[in-house]
PDB file of N, CA and C in Angstrom:
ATOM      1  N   UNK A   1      -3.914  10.609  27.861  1.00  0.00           N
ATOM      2  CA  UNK A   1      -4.767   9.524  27.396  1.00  0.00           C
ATOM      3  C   UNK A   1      -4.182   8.205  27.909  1.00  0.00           C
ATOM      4  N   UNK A   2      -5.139   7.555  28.602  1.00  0.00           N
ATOM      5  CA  UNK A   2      -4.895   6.289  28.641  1.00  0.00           C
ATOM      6  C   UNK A   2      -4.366   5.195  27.931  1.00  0.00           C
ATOM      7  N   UNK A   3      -3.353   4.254  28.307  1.00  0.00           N
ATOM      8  CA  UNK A   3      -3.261   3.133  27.466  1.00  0.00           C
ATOM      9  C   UNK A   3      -4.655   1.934  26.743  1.00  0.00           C
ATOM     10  N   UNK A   4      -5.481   1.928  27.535  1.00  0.00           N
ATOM     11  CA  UNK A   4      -7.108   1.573  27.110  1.00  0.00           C
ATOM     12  C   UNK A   4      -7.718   2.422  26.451  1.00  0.00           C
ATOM     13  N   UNK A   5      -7.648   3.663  26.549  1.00  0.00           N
ATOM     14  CA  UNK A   5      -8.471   4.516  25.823  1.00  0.00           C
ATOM     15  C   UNK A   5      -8.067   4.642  24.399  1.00  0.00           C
ATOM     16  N   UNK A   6      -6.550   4.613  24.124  1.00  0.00           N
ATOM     17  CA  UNK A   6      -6.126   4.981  23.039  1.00  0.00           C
ATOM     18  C   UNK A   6      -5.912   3.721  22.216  1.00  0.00           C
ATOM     19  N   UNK A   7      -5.605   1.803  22.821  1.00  0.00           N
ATOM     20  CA  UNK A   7      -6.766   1.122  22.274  1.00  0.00           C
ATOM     21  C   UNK A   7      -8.084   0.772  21.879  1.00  0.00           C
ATOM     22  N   UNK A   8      -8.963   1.881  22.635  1.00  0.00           N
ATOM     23  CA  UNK A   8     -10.198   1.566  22.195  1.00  0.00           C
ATOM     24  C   UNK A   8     -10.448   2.481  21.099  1.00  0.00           C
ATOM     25  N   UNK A   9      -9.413   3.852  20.873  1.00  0.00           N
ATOM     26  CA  UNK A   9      -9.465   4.651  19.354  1.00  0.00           C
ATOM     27  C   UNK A   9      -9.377   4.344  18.635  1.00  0.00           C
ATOM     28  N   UNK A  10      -7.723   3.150  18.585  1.00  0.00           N
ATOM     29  CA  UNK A  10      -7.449   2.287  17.273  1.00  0.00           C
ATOM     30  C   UNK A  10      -8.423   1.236  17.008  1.00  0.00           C
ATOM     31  N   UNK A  11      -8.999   0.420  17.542  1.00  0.00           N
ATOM     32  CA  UNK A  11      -9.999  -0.173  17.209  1.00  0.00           C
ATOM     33  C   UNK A  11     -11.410   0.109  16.335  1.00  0.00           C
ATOM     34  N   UNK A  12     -11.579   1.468  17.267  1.00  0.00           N
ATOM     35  CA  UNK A  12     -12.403   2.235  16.510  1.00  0.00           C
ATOM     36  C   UNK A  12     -12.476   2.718  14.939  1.00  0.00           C
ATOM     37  N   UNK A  13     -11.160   3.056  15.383  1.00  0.00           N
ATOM     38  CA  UNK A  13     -10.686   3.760  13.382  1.00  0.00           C
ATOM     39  C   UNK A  13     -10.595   2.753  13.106  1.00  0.00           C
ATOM     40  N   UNK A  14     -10.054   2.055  13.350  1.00  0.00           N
ATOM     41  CA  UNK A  14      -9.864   0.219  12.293  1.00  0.00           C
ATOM     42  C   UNK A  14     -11.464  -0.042  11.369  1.00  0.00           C
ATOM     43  N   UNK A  15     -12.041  -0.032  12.547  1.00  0.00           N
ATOM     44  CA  UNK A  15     -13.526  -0.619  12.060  1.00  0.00           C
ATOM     45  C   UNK A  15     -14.223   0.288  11.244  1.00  0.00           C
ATOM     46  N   UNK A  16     -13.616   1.793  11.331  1.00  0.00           N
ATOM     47  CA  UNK A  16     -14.319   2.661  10.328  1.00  0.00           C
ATOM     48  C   UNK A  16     -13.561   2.685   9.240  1.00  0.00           C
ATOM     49  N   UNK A  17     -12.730   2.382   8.836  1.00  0.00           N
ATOM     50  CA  UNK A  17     -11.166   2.089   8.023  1.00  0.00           C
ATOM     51  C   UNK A  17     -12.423   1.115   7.409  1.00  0.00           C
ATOM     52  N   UNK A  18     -12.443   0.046   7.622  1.00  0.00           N
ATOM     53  CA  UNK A  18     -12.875  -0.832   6.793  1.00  0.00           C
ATOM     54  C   UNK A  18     -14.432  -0.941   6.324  1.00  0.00           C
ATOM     55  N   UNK A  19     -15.123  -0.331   7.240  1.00  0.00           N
ATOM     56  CA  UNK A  19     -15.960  -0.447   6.473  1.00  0.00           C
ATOM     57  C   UNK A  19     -16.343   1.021   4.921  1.00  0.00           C
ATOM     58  N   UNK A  20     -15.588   2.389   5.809  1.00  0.00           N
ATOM     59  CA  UNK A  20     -15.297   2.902   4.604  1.00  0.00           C
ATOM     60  C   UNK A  20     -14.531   2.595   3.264  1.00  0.00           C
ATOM     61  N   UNK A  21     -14.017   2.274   3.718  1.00  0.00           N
ATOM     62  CA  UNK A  21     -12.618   1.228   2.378  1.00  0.00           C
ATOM     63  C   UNK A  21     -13.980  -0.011   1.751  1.00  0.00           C
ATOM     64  N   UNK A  22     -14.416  -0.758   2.348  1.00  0.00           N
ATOM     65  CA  UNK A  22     -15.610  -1.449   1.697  1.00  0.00           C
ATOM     66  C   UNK A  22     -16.650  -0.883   0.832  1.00  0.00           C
ATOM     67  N   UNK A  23     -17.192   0.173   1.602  1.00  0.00           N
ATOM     68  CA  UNK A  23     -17.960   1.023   0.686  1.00  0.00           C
ATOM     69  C   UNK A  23     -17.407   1.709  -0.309  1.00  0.00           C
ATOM     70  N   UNK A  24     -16.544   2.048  -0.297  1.00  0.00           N
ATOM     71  CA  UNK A  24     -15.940   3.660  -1.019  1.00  0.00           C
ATOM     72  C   UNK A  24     -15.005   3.263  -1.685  1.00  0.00           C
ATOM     73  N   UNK A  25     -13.915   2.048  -1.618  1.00  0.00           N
ATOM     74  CA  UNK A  25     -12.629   1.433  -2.132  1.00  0.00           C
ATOM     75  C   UNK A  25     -11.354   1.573  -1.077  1.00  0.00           C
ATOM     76  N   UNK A  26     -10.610   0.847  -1.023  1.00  0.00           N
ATOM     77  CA  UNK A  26      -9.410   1.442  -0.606  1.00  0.00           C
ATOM     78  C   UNK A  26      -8.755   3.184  -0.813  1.00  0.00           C
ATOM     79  N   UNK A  27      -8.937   3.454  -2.459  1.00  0.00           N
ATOM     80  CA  UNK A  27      -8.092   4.782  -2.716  1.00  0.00           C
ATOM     81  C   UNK A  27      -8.415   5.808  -2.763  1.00  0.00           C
ATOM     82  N   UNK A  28     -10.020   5.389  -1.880  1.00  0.00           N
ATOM     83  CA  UNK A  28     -11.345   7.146  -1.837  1.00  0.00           C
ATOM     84  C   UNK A  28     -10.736   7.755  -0.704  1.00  0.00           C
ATOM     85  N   UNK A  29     -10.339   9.270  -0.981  1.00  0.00           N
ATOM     86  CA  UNK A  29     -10.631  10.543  -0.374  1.00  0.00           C
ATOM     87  C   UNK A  29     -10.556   9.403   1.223  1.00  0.00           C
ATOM     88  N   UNK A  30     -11.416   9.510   1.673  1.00  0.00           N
ATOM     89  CA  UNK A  30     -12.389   9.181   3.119  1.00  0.00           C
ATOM     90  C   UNK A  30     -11.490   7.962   3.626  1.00  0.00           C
ATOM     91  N   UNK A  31     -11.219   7.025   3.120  1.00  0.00           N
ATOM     92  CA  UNK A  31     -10.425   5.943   3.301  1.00  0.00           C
ATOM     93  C   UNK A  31      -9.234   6.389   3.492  1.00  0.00           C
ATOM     94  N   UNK A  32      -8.666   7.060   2.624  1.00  0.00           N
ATOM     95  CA  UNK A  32      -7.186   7.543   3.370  1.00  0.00           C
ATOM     96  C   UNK A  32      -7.102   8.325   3.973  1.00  0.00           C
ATOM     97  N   UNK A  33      -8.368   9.117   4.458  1.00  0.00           N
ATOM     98  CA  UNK A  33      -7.584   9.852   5.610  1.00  0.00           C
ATOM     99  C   UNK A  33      -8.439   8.859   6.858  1.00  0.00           C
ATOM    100  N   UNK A  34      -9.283   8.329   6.837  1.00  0.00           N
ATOM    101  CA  UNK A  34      -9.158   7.790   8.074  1.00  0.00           C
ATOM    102  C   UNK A  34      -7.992   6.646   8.437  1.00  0.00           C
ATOM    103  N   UNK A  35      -7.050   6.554   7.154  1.00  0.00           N
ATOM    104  CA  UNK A  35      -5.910   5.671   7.458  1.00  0.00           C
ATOM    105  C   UNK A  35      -5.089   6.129   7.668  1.00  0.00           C
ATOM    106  N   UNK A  36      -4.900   7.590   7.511  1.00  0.00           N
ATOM    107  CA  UNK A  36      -4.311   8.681   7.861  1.00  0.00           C
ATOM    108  C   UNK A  36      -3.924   8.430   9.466  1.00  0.00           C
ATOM    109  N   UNK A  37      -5.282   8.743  10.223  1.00  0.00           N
ATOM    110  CA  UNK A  37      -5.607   9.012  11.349  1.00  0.00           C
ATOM    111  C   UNK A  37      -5.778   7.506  12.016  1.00  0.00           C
ATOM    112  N   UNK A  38      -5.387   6.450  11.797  1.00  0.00           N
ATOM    113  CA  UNK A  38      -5.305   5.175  12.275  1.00  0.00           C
ATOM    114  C   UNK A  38      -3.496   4.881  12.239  1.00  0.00           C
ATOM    115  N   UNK A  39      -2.797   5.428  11.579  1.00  0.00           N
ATOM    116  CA  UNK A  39      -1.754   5.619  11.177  1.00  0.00           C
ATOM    117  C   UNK A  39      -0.908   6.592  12.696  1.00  0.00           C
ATOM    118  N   UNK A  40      -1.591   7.274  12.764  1.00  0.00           N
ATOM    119  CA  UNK A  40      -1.213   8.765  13.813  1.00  0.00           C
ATOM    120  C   UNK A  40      -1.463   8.067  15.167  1.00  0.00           C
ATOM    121  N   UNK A  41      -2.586   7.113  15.370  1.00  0.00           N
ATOM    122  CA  UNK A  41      -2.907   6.484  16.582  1.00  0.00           C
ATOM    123  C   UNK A  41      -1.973   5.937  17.052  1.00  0.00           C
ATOM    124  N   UNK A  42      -1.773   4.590  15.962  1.00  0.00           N
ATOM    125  CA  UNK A  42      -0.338   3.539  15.857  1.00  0.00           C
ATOM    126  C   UNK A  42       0.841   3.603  16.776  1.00  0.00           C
ATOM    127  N   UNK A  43       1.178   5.007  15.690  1.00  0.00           N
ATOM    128  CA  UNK A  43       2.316   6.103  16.108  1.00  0.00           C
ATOM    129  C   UNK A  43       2.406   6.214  17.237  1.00  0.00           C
ATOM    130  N   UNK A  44       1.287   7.042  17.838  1.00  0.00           N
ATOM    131  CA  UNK A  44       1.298   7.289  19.035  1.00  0.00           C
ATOM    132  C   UNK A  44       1.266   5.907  20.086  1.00  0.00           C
ATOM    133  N   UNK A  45       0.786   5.411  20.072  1.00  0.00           N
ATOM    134  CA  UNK A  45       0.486   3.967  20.992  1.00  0.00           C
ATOM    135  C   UNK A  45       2.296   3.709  20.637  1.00  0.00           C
ATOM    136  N   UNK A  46       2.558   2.731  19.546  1.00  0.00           N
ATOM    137  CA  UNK A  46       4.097   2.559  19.457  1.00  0.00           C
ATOM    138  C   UNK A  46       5.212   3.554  20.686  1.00  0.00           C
ATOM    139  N   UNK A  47       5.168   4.911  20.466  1.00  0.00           N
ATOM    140  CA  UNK A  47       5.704   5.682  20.615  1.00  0.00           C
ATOM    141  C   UNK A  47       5.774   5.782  22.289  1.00  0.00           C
ATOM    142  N   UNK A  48       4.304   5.371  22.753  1.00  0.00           N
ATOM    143  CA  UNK A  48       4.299   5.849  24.172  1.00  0.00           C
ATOM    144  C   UNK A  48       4.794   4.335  25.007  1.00  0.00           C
ATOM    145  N   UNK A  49       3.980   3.233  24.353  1.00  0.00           N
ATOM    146  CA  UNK A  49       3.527   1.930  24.907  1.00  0.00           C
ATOM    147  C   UNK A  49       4.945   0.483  24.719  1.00  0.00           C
ATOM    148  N   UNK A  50       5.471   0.883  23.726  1.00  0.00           N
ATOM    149  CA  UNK A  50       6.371  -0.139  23.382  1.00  0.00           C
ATOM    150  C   UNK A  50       7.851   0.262  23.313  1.00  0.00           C
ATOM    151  N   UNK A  51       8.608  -0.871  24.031  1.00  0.00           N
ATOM    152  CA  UNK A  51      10.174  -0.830  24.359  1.00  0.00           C
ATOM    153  C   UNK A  51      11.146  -1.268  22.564  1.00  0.00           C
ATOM    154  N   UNK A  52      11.299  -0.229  22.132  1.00  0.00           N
ATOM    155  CA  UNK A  52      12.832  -0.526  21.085  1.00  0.00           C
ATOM    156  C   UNK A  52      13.941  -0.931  21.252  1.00  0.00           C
ATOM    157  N   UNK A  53      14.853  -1.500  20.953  1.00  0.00           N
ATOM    158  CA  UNK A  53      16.049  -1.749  21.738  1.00  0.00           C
ATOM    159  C   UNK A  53      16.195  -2.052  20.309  1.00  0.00           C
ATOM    160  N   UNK A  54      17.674  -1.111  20.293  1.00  0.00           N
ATOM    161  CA  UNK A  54      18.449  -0.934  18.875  1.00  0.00           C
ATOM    162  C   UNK A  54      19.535  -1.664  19.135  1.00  0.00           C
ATOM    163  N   UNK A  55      19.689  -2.401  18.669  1.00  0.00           N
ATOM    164  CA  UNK A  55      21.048  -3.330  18.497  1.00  0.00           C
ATOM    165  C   UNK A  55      21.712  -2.999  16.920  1.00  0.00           C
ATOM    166  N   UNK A  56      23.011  -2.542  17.086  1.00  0.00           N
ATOM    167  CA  UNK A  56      23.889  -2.275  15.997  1.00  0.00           C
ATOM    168  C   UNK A  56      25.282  -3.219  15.805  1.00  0.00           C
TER     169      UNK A  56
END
């Protein structure tokens, strides 16, 4: 997966994130798992896309 593609997922879930969370509440069923799965995106993007540098 692309670095664009897998921004245009998180975006995606974002916008369904909220408008389910609008309708339904933050703590419905449906809302957390699509925060679930906006969560897993993150992850992944972080994981592939961005430099850490641990300083101890």
């Amino acid at each position: 997966m692309s670095k664009n593609e897998l921004v245009r997922l998180i975006e995606k879930k974002r916008s369904e994130l909220i408008q389910v969370a609008s309708t339904n509440g933050l703590t419905s069923s449906a809302a957390i798992r699509y925060s679930q799965e906006l969560d897993h995106l993150l992850n992944t993007y972080n994981r592939k896309y961005t430099q850490t540098s641990k300083t101890y």
